[in-house]
Each structure stands twice: as structure tokens, then as C-alpha cells.
C-alpha atoms as a PDB file:
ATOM      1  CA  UNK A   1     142.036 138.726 351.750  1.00  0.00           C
ATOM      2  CA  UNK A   2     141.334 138.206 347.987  1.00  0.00           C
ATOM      3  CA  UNK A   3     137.582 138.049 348.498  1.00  0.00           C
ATOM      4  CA  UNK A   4     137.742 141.655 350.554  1.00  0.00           C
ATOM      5  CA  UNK A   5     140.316 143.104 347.453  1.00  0.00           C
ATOM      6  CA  UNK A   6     138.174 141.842 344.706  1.00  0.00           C
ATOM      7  CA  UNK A   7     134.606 143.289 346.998  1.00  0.00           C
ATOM      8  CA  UNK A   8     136.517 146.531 347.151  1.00  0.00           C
ATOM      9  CA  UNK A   9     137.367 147.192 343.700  1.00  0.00           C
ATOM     10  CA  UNK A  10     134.321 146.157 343.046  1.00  0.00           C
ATOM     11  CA  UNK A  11     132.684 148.869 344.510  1.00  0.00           C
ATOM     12  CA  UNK A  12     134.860 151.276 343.542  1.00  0.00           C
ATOM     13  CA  UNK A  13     133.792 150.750 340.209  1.00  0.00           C
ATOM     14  CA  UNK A  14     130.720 150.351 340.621  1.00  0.00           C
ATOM     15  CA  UNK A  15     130.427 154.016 342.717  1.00  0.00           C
ATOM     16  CA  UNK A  16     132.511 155.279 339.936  1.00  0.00           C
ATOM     17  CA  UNK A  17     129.653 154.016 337.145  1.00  0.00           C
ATOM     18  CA  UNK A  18     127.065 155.909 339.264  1.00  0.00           C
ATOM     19  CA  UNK A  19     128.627 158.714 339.134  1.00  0.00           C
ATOM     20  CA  UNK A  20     129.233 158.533 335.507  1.00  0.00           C
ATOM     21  CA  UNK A  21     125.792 157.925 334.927  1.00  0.00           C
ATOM     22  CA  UNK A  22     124.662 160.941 336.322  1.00  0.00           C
ATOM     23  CA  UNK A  23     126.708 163.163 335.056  1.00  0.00           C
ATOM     24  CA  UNK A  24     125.816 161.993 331.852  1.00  0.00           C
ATOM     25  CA  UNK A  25     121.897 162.546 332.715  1.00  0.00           C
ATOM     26  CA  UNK A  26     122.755 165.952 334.097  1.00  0.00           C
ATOM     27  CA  UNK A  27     124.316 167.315 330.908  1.00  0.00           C
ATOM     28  CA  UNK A  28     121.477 165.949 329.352  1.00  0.00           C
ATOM     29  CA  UNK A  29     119.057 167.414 331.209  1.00  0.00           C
ATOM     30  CA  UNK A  30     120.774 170.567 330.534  1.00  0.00           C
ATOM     31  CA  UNK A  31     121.126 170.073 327.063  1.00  0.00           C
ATOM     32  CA  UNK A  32     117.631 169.335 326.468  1.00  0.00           C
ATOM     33  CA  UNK A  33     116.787 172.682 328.378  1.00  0.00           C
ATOM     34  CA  UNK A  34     118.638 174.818 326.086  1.00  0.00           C
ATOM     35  CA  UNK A  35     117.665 173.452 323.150  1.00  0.00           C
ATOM     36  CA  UNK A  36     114.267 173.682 323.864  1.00  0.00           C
ATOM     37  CA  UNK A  37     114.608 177.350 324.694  1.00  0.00           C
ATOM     38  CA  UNK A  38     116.540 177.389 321.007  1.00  0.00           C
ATOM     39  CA  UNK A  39     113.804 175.871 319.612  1.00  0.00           C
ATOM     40  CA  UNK A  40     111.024 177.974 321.090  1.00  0.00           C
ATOM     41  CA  UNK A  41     112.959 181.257 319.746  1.00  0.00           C
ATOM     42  CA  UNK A  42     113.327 179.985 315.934  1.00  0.00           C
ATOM     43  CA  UNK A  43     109.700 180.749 314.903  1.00  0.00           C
ATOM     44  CA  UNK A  44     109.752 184.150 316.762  1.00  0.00           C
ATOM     45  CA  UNK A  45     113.191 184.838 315.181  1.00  0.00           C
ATOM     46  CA  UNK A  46     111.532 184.136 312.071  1.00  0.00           C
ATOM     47  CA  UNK A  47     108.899 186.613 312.293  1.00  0.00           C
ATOM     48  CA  UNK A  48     111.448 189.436 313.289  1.00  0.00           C
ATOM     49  CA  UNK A  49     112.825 188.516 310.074  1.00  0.00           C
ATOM     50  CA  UNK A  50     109.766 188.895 308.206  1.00  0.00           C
ATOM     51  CA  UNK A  51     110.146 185.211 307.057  1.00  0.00           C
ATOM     52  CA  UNK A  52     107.267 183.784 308.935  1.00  0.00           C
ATOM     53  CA  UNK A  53     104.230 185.474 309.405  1.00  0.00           C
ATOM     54  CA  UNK A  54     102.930 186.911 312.872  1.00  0.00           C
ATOM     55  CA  UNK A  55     101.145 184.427 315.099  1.00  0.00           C
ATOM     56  CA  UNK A  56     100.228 185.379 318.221  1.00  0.00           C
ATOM     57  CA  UNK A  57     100.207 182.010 319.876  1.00  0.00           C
ATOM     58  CA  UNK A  58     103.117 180.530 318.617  1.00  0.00           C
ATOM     59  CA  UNK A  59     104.703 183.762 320.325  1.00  0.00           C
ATOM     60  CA  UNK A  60     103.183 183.402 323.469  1.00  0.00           C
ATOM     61  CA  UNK A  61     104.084 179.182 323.802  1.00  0.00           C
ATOM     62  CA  UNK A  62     107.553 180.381 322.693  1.00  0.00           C
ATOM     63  CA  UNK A  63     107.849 182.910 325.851  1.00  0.00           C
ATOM     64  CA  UNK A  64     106.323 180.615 328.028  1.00  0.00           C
ATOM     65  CA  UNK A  65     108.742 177.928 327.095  1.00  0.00           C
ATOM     66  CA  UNK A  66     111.568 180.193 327.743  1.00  0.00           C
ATOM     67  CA  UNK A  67     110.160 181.118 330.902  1.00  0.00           C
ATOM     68  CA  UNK A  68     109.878 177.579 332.115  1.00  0.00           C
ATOM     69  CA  UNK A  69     113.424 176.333 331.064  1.00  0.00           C
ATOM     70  CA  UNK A  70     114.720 180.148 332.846  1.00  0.00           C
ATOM     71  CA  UNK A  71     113.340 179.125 335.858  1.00  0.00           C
ATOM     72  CA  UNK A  72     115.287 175.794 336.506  1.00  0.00           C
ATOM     73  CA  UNK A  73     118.288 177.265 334.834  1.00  0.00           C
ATOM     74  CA  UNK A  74     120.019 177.593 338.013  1.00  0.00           C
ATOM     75  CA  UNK A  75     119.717 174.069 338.525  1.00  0.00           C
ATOM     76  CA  UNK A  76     121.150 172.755 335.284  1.00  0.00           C
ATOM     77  CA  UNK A  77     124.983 173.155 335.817  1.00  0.00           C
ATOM     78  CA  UNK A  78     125.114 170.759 339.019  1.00  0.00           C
ATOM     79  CA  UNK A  79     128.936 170.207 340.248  1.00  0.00           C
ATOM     80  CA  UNK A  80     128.792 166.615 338.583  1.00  0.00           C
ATOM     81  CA  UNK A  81     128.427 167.730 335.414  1.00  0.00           C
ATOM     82  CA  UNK A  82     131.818 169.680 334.728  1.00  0.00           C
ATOM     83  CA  UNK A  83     132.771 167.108 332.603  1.00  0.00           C
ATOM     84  CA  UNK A  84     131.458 165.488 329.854  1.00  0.00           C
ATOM     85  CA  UNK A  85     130.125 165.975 326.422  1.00  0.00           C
ATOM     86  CA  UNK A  86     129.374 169.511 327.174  1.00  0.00           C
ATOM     87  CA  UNK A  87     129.433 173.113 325.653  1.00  0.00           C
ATOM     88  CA  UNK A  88     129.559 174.746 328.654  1.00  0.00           C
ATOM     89  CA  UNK A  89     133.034 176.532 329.668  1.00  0.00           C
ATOM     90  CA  UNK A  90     134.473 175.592 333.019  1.00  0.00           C
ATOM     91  CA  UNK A  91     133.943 179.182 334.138  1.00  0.00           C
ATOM     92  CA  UNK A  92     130.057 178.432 334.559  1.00  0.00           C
ATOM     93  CA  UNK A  93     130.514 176.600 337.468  1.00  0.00           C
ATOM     94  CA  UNK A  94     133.236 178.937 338.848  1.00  0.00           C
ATOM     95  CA  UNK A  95     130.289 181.807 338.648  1.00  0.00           C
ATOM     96  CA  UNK A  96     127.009 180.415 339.707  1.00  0.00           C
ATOM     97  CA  UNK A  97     125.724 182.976 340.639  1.00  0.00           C
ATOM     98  CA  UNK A  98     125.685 185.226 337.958  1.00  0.00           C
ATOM     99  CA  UNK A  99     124.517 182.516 335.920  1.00  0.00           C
ATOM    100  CA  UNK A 100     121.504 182.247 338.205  1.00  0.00           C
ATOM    101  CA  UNK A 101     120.831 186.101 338.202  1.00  0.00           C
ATOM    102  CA  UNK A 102     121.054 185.881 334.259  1.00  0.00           C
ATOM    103  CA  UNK A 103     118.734 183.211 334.309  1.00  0.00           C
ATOM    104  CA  UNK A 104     116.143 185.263 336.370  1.00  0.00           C
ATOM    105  CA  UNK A 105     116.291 188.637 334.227  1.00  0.00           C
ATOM    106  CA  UNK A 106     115.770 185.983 330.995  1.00  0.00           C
ATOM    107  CA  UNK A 107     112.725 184.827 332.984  1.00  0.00           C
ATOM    108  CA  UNK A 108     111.724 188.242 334.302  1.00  0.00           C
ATOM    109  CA  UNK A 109     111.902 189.795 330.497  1.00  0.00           C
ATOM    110  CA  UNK A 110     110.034 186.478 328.896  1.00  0.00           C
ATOM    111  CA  UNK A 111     107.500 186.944 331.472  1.00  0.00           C
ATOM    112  CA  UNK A 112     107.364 190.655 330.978  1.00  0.00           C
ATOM    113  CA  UNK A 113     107.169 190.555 327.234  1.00  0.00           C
ATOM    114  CA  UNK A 114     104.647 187.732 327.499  1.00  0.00           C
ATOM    115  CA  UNK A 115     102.328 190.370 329.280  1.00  0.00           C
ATOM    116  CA  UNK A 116     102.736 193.343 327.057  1.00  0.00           C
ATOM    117  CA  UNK A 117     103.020 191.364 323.680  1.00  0.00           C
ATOM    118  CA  UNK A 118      99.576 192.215 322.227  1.00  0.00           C
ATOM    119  CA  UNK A 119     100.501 192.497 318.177  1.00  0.00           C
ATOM    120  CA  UNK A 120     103.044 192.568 316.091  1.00  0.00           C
ATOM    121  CA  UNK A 121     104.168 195.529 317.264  1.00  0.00           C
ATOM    122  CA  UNK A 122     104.376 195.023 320.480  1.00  0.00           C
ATOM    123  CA  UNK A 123     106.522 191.861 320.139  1.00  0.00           C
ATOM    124  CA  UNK A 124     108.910 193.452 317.608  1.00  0.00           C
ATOM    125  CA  UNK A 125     109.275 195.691 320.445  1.00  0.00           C
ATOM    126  CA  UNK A 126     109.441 193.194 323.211  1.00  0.00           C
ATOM    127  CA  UNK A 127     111.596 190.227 321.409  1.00  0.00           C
ATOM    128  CA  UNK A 128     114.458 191.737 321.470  1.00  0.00           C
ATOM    129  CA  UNK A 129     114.802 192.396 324.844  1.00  0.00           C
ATOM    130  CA  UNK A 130     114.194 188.900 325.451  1.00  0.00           C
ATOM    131  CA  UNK A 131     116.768 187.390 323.014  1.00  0.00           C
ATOM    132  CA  UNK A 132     119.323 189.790 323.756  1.00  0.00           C
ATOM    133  CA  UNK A 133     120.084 187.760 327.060  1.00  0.00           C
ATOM    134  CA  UNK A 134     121.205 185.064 324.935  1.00  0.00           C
ATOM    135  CA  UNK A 135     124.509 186.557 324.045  1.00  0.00           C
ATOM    136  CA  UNK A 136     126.086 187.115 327.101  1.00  0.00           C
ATOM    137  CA  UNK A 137     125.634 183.976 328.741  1.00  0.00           C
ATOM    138  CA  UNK A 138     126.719 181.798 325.144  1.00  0.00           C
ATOM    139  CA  UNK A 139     129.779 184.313 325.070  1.00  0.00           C
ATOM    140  CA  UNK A 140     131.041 184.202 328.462  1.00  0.00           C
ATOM    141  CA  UNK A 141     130.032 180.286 329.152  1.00  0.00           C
ATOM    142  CA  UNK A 142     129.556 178.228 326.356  1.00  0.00           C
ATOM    143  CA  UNK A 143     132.078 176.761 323.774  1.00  0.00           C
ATOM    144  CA  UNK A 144     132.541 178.786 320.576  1.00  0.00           C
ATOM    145  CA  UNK A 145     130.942 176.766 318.154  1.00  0.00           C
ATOM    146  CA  UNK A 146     133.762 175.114 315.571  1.00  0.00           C
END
């Protein structure tokens, strides 16, 4: 009886590690993702600001990097990761889907501004409307920052 208490408990812990582990991994996964995309939009920001010269490529690896992370941004709030060392508000997971269709218009307008960016010009036109995505998803689902 001992042997089959211990064997449970056991596993029980054991399932419970798993677990653990990957929610840890996914909120990593996730957190990598978004800082990427913060990454990719700090030399572009920089140029709106007139602190960093214009540079074409840079802009265009920027866009595309936003792209990429936009389109597995529906997969990087997974149920097991609710919990954790996390920025992201309870209320993500509660609204999936909006998060998903915010995801796609961030990857729509990258994509979008990636085709008519050109010049200068053309991305201070087009940056903007890429950016300005950022806002409403950090407001509405991610910690304020202390």
C-alpha cells in the first residue's frame, strides 16, 4: 500500500513539474516574440525621430520581423501560460480572439507598409500606421509598467 502511495505522489509531482515547465517555456516563447518585435521598431522609431538616419534596409528587416512575430501571435498566449512571470493581463486569454484579429491587422499593415515603403517619405507615412497597433493591445492586455 506504501509502495502504490509513494508511486502516486510521485507522479503527481512529477505531472505537476511538466506542466510547470511548459508554462515557463510558453511565456518565454512569448516573451521573446514581443521583444523582438520591440526591438525591430527601435531603429525605425529612431528615424521618425530624426535621431537616426534613414536606412532603407534596416526598415524593411524591421517590418519583416514584425510581420513574422504577427503571424504566430495568436499562438503565444496558450491556456498554460496564465500564470507565471508574465505581463500579460488575465483578460488576454478571456478575449482570444480579438487578440488574434489584432495580431492580423499588425501583420496586414507591416506587410502593407513593407510594400509601399519606398523612401523616407513613404515610411514616415507608413510607420505610423504600423506602430499605432501597439497601443491598444499593451493598454487593454499587458501590465502597466511600474
Amino acid at each position: 500500500m506504501m509502495i502504490r502511495t509513494t508511486a502516486a505522489l510521485v507522479a503527481v509531482a512529477l505531472g505537476a513539474t511538466i506542466v510547470y515547465a511548459q508554462n515557463l517555456n510558453a511565456i518565454k516563447i512569448r516573451q521573446d516574440a514581443m521583444k523582438s518585435m520591440g526591438n525591430a521598431a527601435k531603429e525605425p522609431g529612431a528615424m521618425m525621430k530624426g535621431s537616426a538616419p534613414f536606412d532603407l534596409a534596416k526598415v524593411q528587416g524591421s517590418l519583416k520581423t514584425i510581420q513574422d512575430v504577427a503571424s504566430k501571435g495568436k499562438s503565444l498566449f496558450p491556456d498554460d501560460s496564465k500564470t507565471g512571470e508574465t505581463d500579460a493581463l488575465p483578460v488576454v486569454f478571456e478575449k482570444k480572439a480579438d487578440v488574434a484579429t489584432r495580431f492580423d491587422k499588425l501583420g496586414a499593415d507591416a506587410k502593407a507598409a513593407a510594400a509601399a515603403t519606398k523612401d523616407e517619405a513613404t515610411f514616415k507615412a507608413e510607420w505610423p500606421k504600423v506602430v499605432g497597433n501597439c497601443g491598444g493591445c499593451h493598454k487593454e492586455y499587458r501590465k502597466p509598467k511600474q
